[in-house]
Protein backbone atom coordinates (compact mmCIF):
# COMPACT_ATOMS: atom_id res chain seq x y z
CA UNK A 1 0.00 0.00 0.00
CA UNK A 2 2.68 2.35 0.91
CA UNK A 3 4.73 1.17 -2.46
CA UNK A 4 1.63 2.63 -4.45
CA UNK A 5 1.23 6.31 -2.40
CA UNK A 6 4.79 6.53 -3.85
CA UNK A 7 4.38 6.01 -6.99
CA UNK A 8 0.88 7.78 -7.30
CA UNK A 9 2.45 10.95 -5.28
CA UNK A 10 5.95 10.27 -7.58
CA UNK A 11 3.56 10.46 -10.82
CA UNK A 12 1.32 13.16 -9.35
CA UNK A 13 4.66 15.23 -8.94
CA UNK A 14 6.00 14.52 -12.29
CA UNK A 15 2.52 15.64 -13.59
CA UNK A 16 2.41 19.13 -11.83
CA UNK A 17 5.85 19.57 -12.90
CA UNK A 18 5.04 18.72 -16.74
CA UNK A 19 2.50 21.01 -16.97
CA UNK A 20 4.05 23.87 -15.14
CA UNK A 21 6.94 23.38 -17.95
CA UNK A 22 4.40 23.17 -20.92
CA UNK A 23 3.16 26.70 -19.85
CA UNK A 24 6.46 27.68 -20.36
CA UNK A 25 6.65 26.56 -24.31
CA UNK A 26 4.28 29.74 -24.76
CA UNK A 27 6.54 32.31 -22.38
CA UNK A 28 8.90 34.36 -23.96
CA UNK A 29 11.66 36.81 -22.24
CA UNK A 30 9.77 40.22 -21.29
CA UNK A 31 10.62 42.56 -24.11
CA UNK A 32 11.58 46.03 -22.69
CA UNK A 33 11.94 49.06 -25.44
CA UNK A 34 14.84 51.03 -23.66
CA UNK A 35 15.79 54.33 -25.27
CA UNK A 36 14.18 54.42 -28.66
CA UNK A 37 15.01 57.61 -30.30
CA UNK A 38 12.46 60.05 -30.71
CA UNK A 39 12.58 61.02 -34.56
CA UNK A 40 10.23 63.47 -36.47
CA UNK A 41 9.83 63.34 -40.44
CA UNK A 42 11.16 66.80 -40.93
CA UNK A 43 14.21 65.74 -38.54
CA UNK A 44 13.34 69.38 -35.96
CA UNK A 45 13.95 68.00 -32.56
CA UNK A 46 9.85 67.85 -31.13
CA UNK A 47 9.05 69.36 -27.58
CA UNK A 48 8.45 67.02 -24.88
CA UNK A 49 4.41 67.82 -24.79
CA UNK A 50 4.69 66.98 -29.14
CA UNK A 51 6.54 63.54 -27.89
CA UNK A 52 3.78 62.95 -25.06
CA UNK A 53 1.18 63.40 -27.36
CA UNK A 54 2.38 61.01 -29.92
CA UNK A 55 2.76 58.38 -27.20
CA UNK A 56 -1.00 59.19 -26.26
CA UNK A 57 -2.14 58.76 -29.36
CA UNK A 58 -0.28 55.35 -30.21
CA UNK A 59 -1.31 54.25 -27.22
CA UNK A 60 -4.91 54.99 -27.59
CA UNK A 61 -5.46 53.98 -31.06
CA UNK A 62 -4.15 50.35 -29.30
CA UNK A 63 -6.52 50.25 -26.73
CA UNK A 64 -4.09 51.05 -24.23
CA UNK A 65 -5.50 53.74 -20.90
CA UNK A 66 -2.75 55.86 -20.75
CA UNK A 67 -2.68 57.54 -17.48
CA UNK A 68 -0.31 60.97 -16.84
CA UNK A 69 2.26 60.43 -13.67
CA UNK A 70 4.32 63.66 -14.33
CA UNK A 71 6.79 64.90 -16.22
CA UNK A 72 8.59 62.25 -18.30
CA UNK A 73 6.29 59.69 -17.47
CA UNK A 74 2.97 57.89 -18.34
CA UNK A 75 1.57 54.34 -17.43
CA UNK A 76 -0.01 52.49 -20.25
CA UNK A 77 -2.31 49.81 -19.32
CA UNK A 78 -3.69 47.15 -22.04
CA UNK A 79 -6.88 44.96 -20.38
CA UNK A 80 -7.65 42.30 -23.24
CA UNK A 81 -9.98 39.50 -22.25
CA UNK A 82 -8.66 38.12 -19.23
CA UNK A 83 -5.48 39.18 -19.69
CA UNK A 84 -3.72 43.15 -17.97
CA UNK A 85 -0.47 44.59 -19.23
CA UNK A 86 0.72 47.70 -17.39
CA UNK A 87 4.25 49.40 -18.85
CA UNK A 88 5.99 52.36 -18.04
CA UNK A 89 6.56 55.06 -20.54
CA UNK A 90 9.33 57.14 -19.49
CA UNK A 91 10.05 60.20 -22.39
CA UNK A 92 12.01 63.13 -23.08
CA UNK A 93 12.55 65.00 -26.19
CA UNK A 94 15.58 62.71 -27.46
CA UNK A 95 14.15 58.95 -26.45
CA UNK A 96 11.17 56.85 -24.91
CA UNK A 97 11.43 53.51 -23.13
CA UNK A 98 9.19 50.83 -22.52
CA UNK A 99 9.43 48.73 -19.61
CA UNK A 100 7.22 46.06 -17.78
CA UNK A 101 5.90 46.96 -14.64
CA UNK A 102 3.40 44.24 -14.22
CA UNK A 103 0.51 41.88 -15.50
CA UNK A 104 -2.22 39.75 -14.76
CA UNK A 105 -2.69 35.93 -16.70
CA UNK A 106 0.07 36.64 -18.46
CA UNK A 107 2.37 33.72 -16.82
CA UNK A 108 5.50 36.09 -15.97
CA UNK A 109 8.01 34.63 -13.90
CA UNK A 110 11.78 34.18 -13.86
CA UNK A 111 11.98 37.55 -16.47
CA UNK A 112 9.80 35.65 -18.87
CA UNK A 113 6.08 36.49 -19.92
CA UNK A 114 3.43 35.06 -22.40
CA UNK A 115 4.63 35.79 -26.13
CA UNK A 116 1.45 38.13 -26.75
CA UNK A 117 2.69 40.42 -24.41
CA UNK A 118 5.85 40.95 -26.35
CA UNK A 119 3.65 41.37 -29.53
CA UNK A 120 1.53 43.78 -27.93
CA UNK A 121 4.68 45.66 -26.86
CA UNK A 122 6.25 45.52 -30.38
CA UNK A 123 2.97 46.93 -31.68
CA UNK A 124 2.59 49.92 -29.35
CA UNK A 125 6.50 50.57 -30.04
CA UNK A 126 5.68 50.80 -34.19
CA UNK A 127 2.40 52.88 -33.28
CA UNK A 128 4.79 55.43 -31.24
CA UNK A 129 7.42 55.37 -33.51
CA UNK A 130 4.82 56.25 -36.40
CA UNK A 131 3.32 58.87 -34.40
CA UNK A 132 6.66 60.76 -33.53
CA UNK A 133 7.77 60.41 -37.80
CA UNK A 134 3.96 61.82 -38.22
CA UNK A 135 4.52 64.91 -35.68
């Protein structure tokens, strides 16, 4: 009797620990945008309200909130389904970053996240970076 608690707590174990690694397969490393330049079509440097904006508007247009938390600094949030990305957007009139601040569903551990998170991020990068050429 004891002989089979093993091996049904040994395979129980092995299991968990299977499924906890296929949730991984989908988990990529969290992309953070650090630095982009800011760029404008006509190649003028843009003010930092002209850079905010453009972040705003990306942002927006993506169905990310974008809340205002001073100067050089705004807090995107995406809520999809089930699923919450919050970033912070940190700005001045030379560069933006992007960086992770948290999630919900979105399997992050050990620096790695779900793969549409990364996408998501990629897309609100292009959207800002379109928005800055357009200013």
């Amino acid at each position: 009797m004891r002989v089979l608690l093993n091996i049904l707590t040994a395979a129980m174990l092995l299991t968990a620990a299977s499924l906890a690694q296929a949730a991984c397969f989908r988990c990529d490393p969290i992309l953070n945008i650090d630095k982009a330049p800011v760029t404008s079509a006509s190649g003028k440097p843009l003010t930092e309200d002209a850079v905010k904006s453009a972040i705003i508007r990306s942002g927006a247009a993506l169905g990310w909130q974008m809340r205002d938390d001073g100067p050089g600094k705004l807090t995107a949030t995406l809520n999809l389904r089930k699923h919450t990305a919050v970033v912070e957007i940190a700005y001045n009139t030379a560069t933006y970053s992007i960086t992770y601040k948290s999630s919900v569903e979105l399997d992050e551990a050990d620096g790695k996240i779900h793969k549409n998170y990364n996408g998501w991020i990629q897309n609100l990068n292009r959207g800002i970076s379109a928005q800055l050429t357009a200013a």
